[in-house]
Protein backbone atom coordinates (compact mmCIF):
# COMPACT_ATOMS: atom_id res chain seq x y z
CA UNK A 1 14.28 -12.60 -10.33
CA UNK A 2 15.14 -9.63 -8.95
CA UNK A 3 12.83 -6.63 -7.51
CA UNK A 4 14.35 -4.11 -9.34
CA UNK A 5 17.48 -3.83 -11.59
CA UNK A 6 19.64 -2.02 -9.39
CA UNK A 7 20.94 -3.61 -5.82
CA UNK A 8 22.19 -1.36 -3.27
CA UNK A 9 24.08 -1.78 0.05
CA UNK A 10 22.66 -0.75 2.46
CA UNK A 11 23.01 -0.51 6.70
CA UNK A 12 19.73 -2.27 8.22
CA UNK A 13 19.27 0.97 10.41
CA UNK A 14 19.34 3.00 7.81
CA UNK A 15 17.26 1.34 5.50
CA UNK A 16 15.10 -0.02 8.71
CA UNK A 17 14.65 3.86 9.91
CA UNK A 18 13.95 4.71 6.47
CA UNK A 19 11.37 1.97 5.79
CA UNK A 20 9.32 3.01 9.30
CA UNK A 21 9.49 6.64 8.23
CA UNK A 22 8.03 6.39 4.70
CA UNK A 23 5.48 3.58 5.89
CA UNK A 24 3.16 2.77 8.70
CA UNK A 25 1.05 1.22 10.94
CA UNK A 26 -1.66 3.76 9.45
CA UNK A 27 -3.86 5.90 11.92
CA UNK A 28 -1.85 4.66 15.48
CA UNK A 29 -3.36 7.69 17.46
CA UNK A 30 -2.67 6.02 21.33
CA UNK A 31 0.22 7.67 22.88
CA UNK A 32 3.51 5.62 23.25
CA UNK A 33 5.04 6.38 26.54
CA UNK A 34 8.97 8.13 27.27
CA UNK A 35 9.31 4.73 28.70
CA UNK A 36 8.56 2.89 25.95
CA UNK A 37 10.31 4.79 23.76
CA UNK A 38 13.52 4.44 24.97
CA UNK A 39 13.11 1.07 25.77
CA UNK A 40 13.02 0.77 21.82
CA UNK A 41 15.53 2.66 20.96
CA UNK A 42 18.91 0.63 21.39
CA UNK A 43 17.20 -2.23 18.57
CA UNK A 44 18.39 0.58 16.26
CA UNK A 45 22.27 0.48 17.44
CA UNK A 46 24.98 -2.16 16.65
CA UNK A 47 23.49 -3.35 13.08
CA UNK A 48 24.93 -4.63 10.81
CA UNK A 49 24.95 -4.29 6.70
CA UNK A 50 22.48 -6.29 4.47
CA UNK A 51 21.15 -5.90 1.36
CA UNK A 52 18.26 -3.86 -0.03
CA UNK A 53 16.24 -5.56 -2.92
CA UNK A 54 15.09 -1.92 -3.88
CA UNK A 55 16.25 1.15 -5.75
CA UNK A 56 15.02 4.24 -3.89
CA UNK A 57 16.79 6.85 -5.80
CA UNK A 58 15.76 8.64 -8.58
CA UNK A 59 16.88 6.10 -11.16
CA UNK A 60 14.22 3.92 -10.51
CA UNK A 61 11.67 6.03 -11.89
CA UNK A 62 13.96 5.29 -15.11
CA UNK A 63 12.72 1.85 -14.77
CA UNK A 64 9.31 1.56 -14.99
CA UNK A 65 7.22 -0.94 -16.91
CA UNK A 66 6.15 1.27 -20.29
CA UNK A 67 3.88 0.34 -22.72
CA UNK A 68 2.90 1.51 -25.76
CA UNK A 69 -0.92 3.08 -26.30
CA UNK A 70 -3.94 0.63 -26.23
CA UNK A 71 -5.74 0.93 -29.38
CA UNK A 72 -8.92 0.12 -27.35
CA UNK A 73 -8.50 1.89 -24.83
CA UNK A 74 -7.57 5.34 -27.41
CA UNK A 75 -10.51 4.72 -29.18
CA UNK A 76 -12.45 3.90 -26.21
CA UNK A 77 -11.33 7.48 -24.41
CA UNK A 78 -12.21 9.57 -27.76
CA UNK A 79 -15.69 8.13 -28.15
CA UNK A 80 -16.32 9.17 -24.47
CA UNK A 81 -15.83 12.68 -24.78
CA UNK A 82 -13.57 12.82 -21.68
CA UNK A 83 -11.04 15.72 -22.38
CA UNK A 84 -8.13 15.98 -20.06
CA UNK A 85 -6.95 18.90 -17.52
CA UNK A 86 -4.05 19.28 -19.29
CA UNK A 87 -4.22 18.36 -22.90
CA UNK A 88 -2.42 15.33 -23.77
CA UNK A 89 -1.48 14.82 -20.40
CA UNK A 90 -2.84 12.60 -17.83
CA UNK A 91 -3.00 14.14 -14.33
CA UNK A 92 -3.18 12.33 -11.62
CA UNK A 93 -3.39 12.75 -7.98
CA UNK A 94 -0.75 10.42 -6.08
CA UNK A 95 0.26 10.59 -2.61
CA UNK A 96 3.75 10.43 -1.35
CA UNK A 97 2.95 8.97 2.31
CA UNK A 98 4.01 5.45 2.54
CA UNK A 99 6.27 2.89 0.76
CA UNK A 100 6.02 0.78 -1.31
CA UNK A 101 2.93 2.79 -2.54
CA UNK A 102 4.19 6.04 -3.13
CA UNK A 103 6.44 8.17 -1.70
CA UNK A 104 9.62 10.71 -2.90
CA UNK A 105 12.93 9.67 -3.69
CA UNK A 106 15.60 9.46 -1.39
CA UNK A 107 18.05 11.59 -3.83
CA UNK A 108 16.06 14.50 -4.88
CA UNK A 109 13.00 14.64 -2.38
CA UNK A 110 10.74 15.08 -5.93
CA UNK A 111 10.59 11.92 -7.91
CA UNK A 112 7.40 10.04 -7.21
CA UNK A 113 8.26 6.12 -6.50
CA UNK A 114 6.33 3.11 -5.54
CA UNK A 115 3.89 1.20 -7.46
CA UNK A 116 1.03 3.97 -8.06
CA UNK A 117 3.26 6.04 -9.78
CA UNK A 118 3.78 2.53 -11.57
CA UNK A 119 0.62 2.01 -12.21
CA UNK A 120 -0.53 5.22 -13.22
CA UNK A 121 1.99 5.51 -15.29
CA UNK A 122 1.32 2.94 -17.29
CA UNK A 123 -2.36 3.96 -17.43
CA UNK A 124 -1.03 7.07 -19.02
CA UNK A 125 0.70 4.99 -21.55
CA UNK A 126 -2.31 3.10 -22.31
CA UNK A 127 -4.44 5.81 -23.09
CA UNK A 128 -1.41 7.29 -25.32
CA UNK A 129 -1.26 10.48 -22.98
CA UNK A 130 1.74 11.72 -20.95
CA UNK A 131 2.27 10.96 -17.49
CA UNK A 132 1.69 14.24 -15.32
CA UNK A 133 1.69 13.39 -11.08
CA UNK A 134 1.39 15.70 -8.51
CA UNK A 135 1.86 15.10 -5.29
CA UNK A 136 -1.26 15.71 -3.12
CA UNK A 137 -2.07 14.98 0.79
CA UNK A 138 -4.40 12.10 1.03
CA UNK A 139 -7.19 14.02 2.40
CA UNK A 140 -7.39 16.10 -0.44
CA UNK A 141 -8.13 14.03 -3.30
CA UNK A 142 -11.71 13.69 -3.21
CA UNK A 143 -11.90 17.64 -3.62
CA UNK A 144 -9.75 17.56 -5.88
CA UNK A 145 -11.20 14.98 -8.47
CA UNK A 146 -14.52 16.28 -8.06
CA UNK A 147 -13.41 19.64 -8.68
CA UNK A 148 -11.98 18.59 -11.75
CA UNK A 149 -8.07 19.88 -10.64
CA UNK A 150 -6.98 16.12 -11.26
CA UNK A 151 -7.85 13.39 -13.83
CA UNK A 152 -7.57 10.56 -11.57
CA UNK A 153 -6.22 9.24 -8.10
CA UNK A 154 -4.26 6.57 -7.71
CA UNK A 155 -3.33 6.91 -3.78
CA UNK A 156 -4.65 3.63 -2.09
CA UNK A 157 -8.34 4.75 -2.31
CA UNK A 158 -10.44 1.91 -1.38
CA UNK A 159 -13.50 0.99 -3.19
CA UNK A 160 -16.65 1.31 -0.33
CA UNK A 161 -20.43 1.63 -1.47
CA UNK A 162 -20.39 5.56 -0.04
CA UNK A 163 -17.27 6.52 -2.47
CA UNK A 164 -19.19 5.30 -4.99
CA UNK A 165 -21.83 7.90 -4.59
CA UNK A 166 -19.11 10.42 -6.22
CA UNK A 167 -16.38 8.46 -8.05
CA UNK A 168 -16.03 5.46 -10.28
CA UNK A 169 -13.71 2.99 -9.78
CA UNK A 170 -11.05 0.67 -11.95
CA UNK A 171 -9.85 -1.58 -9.47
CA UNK A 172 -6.13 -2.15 -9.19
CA UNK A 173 -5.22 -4.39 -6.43
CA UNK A 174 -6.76 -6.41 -3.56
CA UNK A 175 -6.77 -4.55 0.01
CA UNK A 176 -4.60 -6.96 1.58
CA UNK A 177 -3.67 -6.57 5.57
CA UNK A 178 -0.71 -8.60 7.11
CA UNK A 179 0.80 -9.98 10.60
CA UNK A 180 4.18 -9.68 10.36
CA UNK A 181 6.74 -11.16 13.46
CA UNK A 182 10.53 -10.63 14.19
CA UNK A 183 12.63 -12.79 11.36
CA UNK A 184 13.99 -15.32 14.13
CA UNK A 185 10.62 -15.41 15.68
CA UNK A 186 9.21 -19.05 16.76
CA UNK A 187 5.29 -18.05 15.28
CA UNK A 188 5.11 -19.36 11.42
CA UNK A 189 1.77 -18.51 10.54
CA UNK A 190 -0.91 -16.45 11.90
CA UNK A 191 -4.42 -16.64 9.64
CA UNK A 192 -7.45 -17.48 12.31
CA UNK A 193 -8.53 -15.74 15.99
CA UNK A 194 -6.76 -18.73 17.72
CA UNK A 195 -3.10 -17.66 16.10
CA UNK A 196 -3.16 -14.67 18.42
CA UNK A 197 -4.43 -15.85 21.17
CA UNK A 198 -2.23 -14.22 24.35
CA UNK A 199 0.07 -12.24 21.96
CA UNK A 200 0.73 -8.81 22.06
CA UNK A 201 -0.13 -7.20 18.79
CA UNK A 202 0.94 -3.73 17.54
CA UNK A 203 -2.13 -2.04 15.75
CA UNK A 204 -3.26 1.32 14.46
CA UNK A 205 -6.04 2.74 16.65
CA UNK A 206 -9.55 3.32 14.95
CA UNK A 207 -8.43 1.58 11.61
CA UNK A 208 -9.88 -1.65 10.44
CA UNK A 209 -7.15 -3.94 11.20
CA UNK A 210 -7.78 -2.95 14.79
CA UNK A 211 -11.77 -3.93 14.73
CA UNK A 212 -10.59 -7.51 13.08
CA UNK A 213 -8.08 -7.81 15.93
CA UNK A 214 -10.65 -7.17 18.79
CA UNK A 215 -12.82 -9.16 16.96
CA UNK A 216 -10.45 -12.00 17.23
CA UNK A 217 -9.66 -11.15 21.01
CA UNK A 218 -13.36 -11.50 22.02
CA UNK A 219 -13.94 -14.27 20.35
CA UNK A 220 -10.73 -16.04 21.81
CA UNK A 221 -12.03 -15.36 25.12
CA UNK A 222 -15.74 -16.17 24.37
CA UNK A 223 -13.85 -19.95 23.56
CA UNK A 224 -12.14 -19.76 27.08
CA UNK A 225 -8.65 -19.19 25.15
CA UNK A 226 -6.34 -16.01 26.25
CA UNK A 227 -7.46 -13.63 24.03
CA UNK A 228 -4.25 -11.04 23.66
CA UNK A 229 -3.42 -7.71 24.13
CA UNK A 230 -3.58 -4.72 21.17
CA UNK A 231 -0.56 -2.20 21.40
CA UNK A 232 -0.75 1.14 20.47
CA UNK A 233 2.26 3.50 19.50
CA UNK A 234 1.69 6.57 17.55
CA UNK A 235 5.32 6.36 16.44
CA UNK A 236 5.64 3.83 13.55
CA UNK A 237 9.69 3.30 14.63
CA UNK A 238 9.11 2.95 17.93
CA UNK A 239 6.68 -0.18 17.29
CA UNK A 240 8.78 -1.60 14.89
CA UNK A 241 11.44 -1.93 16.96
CA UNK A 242 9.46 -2.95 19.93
CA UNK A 243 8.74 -6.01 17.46
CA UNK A 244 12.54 -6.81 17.05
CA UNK A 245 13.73 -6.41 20.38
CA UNK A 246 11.24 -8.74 21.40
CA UNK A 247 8.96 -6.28 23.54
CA UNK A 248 5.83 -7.76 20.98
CA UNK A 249 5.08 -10.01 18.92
CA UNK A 250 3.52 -9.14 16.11
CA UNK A 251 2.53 -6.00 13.97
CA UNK A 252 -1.17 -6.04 12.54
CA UNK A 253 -1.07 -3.21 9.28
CA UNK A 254 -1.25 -2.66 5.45
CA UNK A 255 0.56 -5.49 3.77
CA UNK A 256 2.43 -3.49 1.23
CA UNK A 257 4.17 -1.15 4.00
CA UNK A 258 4.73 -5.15 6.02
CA UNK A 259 5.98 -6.25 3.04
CA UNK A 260 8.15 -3.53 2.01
CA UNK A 261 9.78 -3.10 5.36
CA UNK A 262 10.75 -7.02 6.43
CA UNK A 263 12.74 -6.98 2.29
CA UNK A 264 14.09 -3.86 3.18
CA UNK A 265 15.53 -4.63 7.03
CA UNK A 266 15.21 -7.99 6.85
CA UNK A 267 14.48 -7.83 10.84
CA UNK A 268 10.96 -8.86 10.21
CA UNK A 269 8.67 -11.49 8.16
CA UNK A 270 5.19 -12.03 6.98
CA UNK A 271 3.34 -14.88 8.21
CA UNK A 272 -0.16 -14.10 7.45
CA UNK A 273 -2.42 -12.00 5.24
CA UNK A 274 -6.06 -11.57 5.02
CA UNK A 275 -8.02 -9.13 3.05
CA UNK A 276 -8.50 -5.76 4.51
CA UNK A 277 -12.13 -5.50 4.78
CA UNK A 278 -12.23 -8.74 6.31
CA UNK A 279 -15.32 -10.44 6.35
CA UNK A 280 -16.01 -8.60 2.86
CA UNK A 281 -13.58 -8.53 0.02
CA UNK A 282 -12.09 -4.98 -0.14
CA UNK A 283 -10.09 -3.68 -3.42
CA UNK A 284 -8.13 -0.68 -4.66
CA UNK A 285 -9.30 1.49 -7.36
CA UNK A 286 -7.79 3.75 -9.83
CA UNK A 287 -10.27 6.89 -8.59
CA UNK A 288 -12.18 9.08 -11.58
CA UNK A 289 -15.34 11.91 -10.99
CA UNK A 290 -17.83 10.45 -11.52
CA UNK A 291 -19.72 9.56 -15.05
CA UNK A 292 -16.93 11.92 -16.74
CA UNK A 293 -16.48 8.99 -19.09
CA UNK A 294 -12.38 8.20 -18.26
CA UNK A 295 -12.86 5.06 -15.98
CA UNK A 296 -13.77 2.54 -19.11
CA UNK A 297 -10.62 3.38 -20.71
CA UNK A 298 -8.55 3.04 -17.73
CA UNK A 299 -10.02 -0.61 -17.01
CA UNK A 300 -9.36 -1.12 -20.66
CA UNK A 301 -5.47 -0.26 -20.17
CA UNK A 302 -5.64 -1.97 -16.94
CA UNK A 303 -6.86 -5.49 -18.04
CA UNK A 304 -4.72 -5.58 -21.26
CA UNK A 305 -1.43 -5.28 -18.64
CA UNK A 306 -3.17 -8.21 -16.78
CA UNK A 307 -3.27 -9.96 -19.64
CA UNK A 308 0.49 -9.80 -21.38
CA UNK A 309 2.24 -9.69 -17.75
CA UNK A 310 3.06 -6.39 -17.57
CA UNK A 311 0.96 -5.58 -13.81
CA UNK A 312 2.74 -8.81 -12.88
CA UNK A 313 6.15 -6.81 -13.41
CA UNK A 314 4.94 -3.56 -11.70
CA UNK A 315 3.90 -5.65 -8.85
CA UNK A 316 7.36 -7.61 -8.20
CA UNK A 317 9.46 -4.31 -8.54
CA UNK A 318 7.66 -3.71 -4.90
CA UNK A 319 7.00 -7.57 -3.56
CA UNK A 320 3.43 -7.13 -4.13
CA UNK A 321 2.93 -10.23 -6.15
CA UNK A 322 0.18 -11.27 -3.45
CA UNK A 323 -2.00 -8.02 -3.71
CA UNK A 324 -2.75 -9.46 -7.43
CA UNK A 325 -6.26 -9.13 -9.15
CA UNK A 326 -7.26 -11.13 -12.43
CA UNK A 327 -9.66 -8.73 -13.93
CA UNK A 328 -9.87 -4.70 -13.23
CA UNK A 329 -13.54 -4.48 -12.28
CA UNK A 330 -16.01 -0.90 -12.73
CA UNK A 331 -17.24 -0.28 -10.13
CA UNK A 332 -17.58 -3.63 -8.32
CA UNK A 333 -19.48 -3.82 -4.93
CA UNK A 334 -18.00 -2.06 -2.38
CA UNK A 335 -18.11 -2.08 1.83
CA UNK A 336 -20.33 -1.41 3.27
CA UNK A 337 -21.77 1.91 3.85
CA UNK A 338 -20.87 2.67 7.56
């Protein structure tokens, strides 16, 4: 079935170069060299036309999953006392940094897409108020929910045992992390330290995938095996097209943005996932201040579109059918405190 219900043609380059720019390996802070970067830079030359499974325009705002208002869920939010920012409006914090998660649309540079706007959308529905999003920079959400200038967040926030000191938490979907290789690439699965041992892995410096990585190195080379080398660019572009040109051989990042960017090129595939706080289990929460009262009602809404199959839809609009949880938890345990 398809992603969406509009198709659009599309150059790979274009919709490669726009993939890289609205996603990302996700805090790459080494340096990537003049050298290397125009050692990349002729993958992006001489492609050719293929099809893009999504609709990045406007339009597909148009065709969001809806629902109509949770009975539950109403009554649940009026017995709470919880009274909205904006009356009959939900607010909520979403930030347009990274596809498929959320980010503006190509044709007006305004619409929120991806599947938080999806999701809180349909949250909104639930709890029979009207969808209000404003675009906010990641950093600033925590200030902002505790201040009280947004309802909710729905930006990716990650449910950890010291976030739960301030905020409750309605979780959403599993933290998911992915290896992705070139499409013609020989390497069909990597799940286990051995998989990588002498490749050269692309890898955001100081994020988590990068600690399971060295993790994985060490331990290769603690079993006499080659252990492999990380690679660092700080220019998302640059290291995915050191992956099709053959320079690496594999990128190490957020599944959704892996995901998102091998349907959208097609230059790339996913051949292994684990869970992003790898040993633990890590999940994504809708984000509330906390004990104001709203995050019962929003798991309400949340498990009733687990149950009749409408999540399942907002997930497959984006390919995200493997980020799936079967139950919205409250505040579940979280990682670790550092």
């Amino acid at each position: 079935m398809p992603l969406t219900p509009t198709t659009r043609r599309a150059g790979i380059g274009l919709a490669l170069l726009t993939a890289v720019a609205l996603s990302g390996l996700t805090a790459c802070s080494a340096v990537v060299t003049d050298e290397d970067s125009a050692a990349a830079a002729p993958a992006s030359s001489g492609t050719t036309a293929g099809e893009s499974p999504f609709d990045l325009t406007s339009a597909n705002a148009d065709d969001r999953p809806r629902i109509d208002p949770v009975p539950e869920a109403v009554e649940a939010l009026e017995a709470s006392g919880f009274e909205p920012i904006q009356d009959g409006k939900l607010t909520v914090a979403v930030s347009a940094y990274e596809a498929p998660l959320g980010f503006l649309a190509e044709d007006d540079n305004a619409t929120l897409l991806g599947i938080e706007p999806d999701i809180a959308s349909l949250v909104a529905d639930g709890l029979g108020l009207e969808f209000a999003p404003e675009n906010v920079a990641w950093a600033d959400w925590p200030l902002g929910v505790e201040s009280g200038k947004y309802d909710v967040v729905v930006s990716n926030v990650t449910v950890t045992e010291e976030r739960k000191d301030l905020f409750d938490f309605a979780t959403h979907r599993n933290d998911v992390l992915a290896f992705s290789v070139a499409a013609d690439s020989d390497i069909e699965s990597i799940t286990k330290a051995e998989d990588v041992a002498g490749l050269k892995v692309v890898v955001g410096s100081g994020t988590n995938q990068e600690k399971i990585l060295l993790d994985w190195f060490a331990e290769n080379e603690a079993n006499g095996l080659e252990p492999g080398e990380p690679v660092y660019y700080d220019d998302n572009a640059a290291g995915q097209l050191a992956l099709v040109s053959g320079r690496v051989d594999a990128i190490f990042g957020p599944n959704p943005t892996a995901a998102y960017v091998a349907a959208v090129s097609g230059e790339s595939k996913v051949v292994g996932t684990l869970n992003g706080g790898y040993p633990e289990n890590a999940q994504i929460g809708v984000t509330t201040a906390k004990g104001n009262g709203l995050i019962d009602p929003v798991a309400i809404v949340l498990n009733s579109i687990i149950e009749d199959g409408t999540y399942a839809e907002a997930l497959a609009r984006w390919d995200l059918e493997d980020e799936a949880v079967e139950e919205s938890l409250v505040n579940p345990p979280g990682l670790p405190r550092p």
